[in-house]
Every structure is written in C-alpha cells, then in structure tokens.
PDB file of N, CA and C in Angstrom:
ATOM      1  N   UNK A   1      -9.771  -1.352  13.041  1.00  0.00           N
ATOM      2  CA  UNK A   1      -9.353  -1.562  11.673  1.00  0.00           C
ATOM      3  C   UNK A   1     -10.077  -2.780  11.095  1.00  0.00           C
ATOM      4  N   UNK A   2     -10.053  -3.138   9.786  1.00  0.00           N
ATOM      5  CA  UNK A   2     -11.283  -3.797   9.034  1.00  0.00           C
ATOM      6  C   UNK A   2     -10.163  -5.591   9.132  1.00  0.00           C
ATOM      7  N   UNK A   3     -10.865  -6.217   8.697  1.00  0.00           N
ATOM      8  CA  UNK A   3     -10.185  -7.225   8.388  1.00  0.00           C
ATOM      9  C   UNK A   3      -9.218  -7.132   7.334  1.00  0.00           C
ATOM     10  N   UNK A   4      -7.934  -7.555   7.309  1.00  0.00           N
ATOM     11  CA  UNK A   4      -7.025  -7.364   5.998  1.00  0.00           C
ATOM     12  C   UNK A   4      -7.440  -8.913   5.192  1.00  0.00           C
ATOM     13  N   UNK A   5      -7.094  -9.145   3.819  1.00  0.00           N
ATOM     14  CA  UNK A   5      -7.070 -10.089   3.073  1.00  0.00           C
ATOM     15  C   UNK A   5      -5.826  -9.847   2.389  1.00  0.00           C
ATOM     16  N   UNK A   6      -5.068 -10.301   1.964  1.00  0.00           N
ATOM     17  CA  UNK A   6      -4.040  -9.945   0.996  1.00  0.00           C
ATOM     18  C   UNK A   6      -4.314 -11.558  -0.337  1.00  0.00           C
ATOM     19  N   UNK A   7      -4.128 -10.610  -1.721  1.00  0.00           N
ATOM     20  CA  UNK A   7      -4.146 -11.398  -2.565  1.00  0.00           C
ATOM     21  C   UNK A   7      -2.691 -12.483  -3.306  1.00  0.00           C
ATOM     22  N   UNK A   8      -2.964 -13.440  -3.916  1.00  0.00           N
ATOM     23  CA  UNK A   8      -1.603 -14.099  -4.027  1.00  0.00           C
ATOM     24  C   UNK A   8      -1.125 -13.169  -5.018  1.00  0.00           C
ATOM     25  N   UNK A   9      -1.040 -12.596  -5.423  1.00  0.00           N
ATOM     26  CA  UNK A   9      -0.380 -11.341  -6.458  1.00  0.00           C
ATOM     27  C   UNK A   9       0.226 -10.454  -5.367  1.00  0.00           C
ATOM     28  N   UNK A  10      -0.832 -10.014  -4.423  1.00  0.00           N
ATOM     29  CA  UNK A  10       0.078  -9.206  -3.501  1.00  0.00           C
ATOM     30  C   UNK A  10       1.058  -9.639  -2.552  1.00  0.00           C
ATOM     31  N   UNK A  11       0.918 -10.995  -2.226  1.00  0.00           N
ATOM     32  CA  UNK A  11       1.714 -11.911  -1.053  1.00  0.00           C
ATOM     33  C   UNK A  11       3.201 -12.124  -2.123  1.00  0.00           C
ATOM     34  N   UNK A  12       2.946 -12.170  -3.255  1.00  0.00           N
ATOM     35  CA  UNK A  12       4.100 -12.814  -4.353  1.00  0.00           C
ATOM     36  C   UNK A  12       5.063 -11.159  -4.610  1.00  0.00           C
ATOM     37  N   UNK A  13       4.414  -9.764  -5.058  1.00  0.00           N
ATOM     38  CA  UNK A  13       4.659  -8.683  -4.611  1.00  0.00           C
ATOM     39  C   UNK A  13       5.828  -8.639  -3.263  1.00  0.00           C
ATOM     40  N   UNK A  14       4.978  -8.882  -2.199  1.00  0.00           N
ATOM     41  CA  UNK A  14       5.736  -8.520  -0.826  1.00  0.00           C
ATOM     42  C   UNK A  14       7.253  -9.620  -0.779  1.00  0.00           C
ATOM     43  N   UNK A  15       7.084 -10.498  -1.467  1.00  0.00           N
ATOM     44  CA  UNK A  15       7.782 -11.259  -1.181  1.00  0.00           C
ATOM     45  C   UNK A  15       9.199 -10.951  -1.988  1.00  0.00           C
ATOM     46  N   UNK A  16       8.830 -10.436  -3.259  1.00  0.00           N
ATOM     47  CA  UNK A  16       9.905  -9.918  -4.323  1.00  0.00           C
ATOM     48  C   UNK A  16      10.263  -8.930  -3.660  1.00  0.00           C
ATOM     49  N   UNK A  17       9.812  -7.753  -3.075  1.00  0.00           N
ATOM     50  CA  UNK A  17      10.055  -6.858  -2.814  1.00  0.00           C
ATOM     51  C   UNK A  17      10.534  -6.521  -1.351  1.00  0.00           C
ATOM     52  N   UNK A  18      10.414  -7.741  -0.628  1.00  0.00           N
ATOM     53  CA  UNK A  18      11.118  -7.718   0.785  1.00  0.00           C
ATOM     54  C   UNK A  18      10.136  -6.576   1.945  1.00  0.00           C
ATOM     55  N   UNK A  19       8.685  -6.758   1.371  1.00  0.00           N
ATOM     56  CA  UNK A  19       8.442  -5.849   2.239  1.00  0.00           C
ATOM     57  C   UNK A  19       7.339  -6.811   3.208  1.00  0.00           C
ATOM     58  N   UNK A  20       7.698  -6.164   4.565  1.00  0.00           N
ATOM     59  CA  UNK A  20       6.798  -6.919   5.476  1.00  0.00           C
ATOM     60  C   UNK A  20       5.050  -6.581   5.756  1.00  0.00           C
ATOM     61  N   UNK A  21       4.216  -7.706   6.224  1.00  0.00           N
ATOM     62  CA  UNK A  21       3.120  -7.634   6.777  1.00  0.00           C
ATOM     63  C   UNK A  21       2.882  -5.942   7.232  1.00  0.00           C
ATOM     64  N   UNK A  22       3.690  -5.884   8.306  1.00  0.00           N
ATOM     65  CA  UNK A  22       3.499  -4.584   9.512  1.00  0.00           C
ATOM     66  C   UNK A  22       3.837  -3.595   8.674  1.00  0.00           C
ATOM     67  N   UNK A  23       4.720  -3.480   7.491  1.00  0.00           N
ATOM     68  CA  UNK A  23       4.750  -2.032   7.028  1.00  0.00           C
ATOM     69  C   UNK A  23       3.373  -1.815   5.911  1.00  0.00           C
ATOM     70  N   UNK A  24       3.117  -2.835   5.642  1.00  0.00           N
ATOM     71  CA  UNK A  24       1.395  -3.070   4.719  1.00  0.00           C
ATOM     72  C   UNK A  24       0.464  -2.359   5.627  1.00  0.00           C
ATOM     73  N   UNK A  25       0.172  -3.002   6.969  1.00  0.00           N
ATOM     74  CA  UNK A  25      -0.562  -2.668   7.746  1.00  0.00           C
ATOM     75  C   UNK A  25      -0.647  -1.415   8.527  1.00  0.00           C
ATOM     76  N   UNK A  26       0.906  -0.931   8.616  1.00  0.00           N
ATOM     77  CA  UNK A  26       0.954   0.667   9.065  1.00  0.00           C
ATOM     78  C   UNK A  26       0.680   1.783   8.086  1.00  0.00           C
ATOM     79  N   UNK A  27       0.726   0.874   6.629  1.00  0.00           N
ATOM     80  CA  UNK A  27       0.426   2.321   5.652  1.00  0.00           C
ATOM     81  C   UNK A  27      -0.843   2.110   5.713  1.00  0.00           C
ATOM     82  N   UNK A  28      -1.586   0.837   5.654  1.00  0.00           N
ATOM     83  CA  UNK A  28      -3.311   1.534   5.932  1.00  0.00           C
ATOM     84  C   UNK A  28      -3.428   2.043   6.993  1.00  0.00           C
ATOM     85  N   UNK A  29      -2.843   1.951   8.416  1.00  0.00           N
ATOM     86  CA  UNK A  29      -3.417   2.413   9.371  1.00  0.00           C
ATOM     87  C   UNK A  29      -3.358   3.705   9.588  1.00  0.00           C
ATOM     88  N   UNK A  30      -1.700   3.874   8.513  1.00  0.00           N
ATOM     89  CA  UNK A  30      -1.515   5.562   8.721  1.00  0.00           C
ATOM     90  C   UNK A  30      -1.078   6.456   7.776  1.00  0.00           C
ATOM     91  N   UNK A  31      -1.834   6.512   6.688  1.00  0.00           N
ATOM     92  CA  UNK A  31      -1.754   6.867   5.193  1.00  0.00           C
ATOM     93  C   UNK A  31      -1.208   8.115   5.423  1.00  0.00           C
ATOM     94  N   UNK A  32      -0.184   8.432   4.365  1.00  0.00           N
ATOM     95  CA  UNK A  32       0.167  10.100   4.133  1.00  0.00           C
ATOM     96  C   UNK A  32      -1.055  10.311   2.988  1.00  0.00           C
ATOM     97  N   UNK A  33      -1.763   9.905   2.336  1.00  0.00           N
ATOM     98  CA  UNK A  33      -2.606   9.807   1.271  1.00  0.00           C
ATOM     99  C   UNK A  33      -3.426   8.874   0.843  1.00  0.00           C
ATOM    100  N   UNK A  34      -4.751   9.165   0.615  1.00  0.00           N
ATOM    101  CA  UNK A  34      -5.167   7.843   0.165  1.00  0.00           C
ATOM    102  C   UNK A  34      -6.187   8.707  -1.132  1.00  0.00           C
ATOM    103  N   UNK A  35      -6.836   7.692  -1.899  1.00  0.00           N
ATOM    104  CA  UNK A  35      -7.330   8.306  -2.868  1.00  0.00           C
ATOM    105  C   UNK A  35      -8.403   7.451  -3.717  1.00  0.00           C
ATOM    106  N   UNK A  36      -9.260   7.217  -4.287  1.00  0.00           N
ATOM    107  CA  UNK A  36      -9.588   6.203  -5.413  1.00  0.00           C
ATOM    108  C   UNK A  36      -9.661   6.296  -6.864  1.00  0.00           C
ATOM    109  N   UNK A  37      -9.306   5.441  -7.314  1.00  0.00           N
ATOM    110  CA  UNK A  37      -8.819   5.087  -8.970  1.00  0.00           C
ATOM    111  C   UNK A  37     -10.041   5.582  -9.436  1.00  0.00           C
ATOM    112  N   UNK A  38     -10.154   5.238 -11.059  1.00  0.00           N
ATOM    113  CA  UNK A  38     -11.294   5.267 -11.331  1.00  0.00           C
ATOM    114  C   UNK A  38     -12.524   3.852 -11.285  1.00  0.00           C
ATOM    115  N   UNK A  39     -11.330   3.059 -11.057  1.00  0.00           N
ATOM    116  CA  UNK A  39     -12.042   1.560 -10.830  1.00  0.00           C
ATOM    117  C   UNK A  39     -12.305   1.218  -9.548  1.00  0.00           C
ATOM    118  N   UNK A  40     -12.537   2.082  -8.413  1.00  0.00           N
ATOM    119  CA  UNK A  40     -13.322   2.324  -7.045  1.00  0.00           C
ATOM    120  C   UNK A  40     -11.911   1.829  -6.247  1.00  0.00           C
ATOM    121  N   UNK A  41     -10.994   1.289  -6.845  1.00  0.00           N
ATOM    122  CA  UNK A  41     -10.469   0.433  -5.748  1.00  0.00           C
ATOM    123  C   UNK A  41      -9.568   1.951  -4.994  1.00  0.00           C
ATOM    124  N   UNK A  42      -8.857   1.420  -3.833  1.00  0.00           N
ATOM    125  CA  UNK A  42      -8.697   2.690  -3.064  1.00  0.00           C
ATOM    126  C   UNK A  42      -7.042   2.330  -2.863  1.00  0.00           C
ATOM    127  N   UNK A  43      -6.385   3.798  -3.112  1.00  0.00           N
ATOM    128  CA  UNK A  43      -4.394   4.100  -2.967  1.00  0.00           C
ATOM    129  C   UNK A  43      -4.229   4.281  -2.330  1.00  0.00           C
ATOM    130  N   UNK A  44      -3.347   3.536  -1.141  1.00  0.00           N
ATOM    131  CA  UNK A  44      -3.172   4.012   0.003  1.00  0.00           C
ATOM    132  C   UNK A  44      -1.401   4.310   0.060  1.00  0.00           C
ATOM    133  N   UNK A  45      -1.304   5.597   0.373  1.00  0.00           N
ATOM    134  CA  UNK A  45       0.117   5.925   0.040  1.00  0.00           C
ATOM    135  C   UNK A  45       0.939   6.163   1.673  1.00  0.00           C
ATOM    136  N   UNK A  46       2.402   5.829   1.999  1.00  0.00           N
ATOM    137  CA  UNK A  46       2.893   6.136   3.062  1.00  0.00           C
ATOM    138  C   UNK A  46       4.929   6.681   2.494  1.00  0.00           C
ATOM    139  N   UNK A  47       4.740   7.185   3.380  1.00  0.00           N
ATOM    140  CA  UNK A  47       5.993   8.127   2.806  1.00  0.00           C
ATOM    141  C   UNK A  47       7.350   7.443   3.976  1.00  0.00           C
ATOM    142  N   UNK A  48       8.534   6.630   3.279  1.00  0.00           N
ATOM    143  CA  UNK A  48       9.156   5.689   4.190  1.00  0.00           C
ATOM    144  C   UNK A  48      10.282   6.511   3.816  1.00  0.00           C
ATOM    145  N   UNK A  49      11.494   5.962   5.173  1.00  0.00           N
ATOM    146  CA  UNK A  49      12.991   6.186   4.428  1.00  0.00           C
ATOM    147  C   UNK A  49      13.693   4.784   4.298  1.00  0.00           C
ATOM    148  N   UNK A  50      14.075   4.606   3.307  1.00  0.00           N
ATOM    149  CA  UNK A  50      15.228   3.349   3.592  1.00  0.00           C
ATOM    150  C   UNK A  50      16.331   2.971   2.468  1.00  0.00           C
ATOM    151  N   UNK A  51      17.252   3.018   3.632  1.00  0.00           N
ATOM    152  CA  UNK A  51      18.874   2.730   2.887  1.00  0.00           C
ATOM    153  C   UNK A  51      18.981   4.075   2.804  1.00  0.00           C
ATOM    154  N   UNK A  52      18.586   5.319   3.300  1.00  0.00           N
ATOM    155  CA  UNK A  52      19.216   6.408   3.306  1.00  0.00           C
ATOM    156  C   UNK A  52      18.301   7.153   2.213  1.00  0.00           C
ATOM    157  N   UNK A  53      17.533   6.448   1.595  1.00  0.00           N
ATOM    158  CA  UNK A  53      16.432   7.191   0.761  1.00  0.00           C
ATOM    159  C   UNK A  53      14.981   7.555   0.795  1.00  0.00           C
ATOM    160  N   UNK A  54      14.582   8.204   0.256  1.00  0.00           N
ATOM    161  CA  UNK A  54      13.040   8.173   0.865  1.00  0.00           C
ATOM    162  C   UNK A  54      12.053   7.798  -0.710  1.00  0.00           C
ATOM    163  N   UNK A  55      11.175   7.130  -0.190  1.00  0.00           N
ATOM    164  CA  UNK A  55      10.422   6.173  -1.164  1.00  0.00           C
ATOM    165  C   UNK A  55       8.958   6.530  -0.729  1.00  0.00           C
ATOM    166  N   UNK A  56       8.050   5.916  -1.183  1.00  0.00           N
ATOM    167  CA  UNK A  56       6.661   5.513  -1.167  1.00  0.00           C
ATOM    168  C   UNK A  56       6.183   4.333  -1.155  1.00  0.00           C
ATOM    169  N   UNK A  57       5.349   4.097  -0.339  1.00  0.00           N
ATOM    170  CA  UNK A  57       4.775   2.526  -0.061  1.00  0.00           C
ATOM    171  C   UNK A  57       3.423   2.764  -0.777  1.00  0.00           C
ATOM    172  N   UNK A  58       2.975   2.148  -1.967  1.00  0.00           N
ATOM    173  CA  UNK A  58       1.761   2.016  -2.903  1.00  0.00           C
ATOM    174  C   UNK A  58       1.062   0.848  -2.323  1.00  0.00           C
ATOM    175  N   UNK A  59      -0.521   0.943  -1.493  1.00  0.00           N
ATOM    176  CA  UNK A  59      -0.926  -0.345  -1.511  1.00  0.00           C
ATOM    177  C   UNK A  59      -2.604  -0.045  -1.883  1.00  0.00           C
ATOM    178  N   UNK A  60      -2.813  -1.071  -3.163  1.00  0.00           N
ATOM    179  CA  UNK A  60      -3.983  -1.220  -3.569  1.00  0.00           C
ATOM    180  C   UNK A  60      -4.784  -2.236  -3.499  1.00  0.00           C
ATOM    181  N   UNK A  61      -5.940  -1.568  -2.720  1.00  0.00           N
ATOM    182  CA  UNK A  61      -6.787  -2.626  -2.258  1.00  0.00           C
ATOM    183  C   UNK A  61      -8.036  -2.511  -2.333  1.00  0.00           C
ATOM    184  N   UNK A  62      -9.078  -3.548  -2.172  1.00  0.00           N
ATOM    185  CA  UNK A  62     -10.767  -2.984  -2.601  1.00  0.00           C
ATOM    186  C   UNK A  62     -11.309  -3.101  -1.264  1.00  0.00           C
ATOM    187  N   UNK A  63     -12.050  -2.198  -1.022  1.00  0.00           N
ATOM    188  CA  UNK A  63     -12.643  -2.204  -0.124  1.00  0.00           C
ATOM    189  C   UNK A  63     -14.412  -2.618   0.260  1.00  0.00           C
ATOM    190  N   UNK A  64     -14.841  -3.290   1.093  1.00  0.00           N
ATOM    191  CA  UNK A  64     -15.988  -3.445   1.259  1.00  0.00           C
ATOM    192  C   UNK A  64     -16.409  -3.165   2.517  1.00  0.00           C
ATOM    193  N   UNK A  65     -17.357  -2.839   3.353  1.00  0.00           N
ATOM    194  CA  UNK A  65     -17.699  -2.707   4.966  1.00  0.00           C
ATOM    195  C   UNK A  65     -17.086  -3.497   6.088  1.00  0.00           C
ATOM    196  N   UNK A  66     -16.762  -5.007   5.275  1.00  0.00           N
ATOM    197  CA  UNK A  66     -15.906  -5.608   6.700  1.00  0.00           C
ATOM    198  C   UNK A  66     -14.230  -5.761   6.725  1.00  0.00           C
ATOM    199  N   UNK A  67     -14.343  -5.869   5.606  1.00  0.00           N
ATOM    200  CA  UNK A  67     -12.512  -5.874   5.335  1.00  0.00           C
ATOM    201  C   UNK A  67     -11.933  -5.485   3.843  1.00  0.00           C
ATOM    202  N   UNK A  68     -10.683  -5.439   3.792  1.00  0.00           N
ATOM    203  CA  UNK A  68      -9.241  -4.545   2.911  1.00  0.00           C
ATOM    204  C   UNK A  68      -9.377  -5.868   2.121  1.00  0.00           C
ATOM    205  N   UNK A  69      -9.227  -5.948   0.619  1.00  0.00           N
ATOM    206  CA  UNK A  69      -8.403  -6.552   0.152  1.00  0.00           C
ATOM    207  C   UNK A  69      -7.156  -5.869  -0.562  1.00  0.00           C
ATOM    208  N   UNK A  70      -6.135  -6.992  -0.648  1.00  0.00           N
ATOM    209  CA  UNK A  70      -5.256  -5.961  -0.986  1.00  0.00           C
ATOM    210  C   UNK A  70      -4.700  -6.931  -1.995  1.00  0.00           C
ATOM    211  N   UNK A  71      -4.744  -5.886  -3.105  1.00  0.00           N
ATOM    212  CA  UNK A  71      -4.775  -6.544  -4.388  1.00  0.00           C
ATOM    213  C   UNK A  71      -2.640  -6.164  -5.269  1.00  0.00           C
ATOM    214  N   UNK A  72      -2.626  -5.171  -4.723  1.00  0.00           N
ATOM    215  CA  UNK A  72      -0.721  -5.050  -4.996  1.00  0.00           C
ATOM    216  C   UNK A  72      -0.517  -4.180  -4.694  1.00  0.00           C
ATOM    217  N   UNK A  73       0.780  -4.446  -3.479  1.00  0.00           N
ATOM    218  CA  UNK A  73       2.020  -3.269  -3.140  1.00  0.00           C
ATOM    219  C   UNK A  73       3.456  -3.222  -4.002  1.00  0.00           C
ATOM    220  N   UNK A  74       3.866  -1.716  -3.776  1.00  0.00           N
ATOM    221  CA  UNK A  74       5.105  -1.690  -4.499  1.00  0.00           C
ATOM    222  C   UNK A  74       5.573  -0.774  -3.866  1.00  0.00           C
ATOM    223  N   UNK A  75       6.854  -0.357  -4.207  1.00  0.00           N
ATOM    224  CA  UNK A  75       7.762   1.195  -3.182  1.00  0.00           C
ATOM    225  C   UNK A  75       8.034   1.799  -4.081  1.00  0.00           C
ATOM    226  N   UNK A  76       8.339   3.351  -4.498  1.00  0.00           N
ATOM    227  CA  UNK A  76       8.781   3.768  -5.345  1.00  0.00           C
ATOM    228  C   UNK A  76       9.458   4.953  -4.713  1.00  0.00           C
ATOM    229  N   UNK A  77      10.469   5.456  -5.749  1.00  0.00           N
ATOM    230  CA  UNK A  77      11.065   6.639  -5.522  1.00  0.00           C
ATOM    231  C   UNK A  77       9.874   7.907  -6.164  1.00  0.00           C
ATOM    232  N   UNK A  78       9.205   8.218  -7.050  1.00  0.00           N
ATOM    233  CA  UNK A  78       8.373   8.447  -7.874  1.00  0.00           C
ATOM    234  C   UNK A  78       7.356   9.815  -6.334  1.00  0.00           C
ATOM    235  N   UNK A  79       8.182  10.359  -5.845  1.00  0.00           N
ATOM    236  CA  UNK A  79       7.596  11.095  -4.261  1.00  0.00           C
ATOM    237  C   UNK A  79       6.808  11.866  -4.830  1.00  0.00           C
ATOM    238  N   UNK A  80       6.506  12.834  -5.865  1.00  0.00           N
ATOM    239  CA  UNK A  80       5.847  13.595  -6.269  1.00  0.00           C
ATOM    240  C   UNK A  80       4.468  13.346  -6.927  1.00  0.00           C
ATOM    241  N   UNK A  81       4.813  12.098  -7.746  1.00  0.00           N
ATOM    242  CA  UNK A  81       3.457  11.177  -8.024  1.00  0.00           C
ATOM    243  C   UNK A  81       2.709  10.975  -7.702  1.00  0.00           C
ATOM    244  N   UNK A  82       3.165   9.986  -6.408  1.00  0.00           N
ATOM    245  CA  UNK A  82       2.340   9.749  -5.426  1.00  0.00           C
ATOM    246  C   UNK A  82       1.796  10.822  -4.044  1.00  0.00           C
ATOM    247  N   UNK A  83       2.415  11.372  -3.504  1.00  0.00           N
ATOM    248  CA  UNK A  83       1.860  12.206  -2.496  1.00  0.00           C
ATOM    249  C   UNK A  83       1.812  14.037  -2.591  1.00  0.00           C
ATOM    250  N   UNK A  84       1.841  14.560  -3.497  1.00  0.00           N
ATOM    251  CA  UNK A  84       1.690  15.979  -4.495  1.00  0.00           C
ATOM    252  C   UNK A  84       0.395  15.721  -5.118  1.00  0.00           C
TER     253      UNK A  84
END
C-alpha cells in the first residue's frame, strides 16, 4: 500500500466525525467502489454497519505514484449514491 498523508481538513473531518485512522485505511485497502471525479482526484467508497445501520465511508484523496493524499472523509446513509 502507498504512503497515506491525511490533510488538516481531513484530520479535523475524522475528528468531528469520530471516525478512526484504521477504518480510513481499510476503506482504501478494501474499497466496495472506487471511482474518479472529474477533478482526477479518486472516491474511495466502503460499505459499514453501525449502531444497527448501514452507512458509507466516503474518502477523497489525490493520488500520485508514491502515496494517498487524503483530502476529506465523511459517512453517509445516502447507500445508493454512493455504491449503485
């Protein structure tokens, strides 16, 4: 796997949102979807359950040959959006 970077937008993100390092790092490692914008940067989507619901882990990041940046995560209920 590439080097990760995470941006202070995305560290400030994870932090509002209570989501950890390792679930960042398991949705790149193990995407239900990934895709690119039209602005190259690349969606990496993972399909979670929690609190009894099932959500989506959104993480956007740019990519170059040695490492991820990762520019903002979020979770959503929104299942069809993202992985349909």
């Amino acid at each position: 796997m590439k080097r990760v970077r995470f941006s202070e937008h995305a560290l400030f993100q994870m932090r509002e949102r209570e989501l950890g390092r390792g679930l960042i790092l398991n949705t790149l490692a193990h995407p239900d979807k990934r895709y690119r914008q039209s602005s190259g940067r690349l969606v990496t989507v993972k399909h979670i359950f929690k609190n009894k619901k099932t959500y989506c882990v959104v993480v956007v990041s740019e990519e170059t040959p040695i490492a991820s940046k990762i520019i903002t995560v979020f979770v959503t209920s929104k299942i069809r959006k993202y992985l349909l």
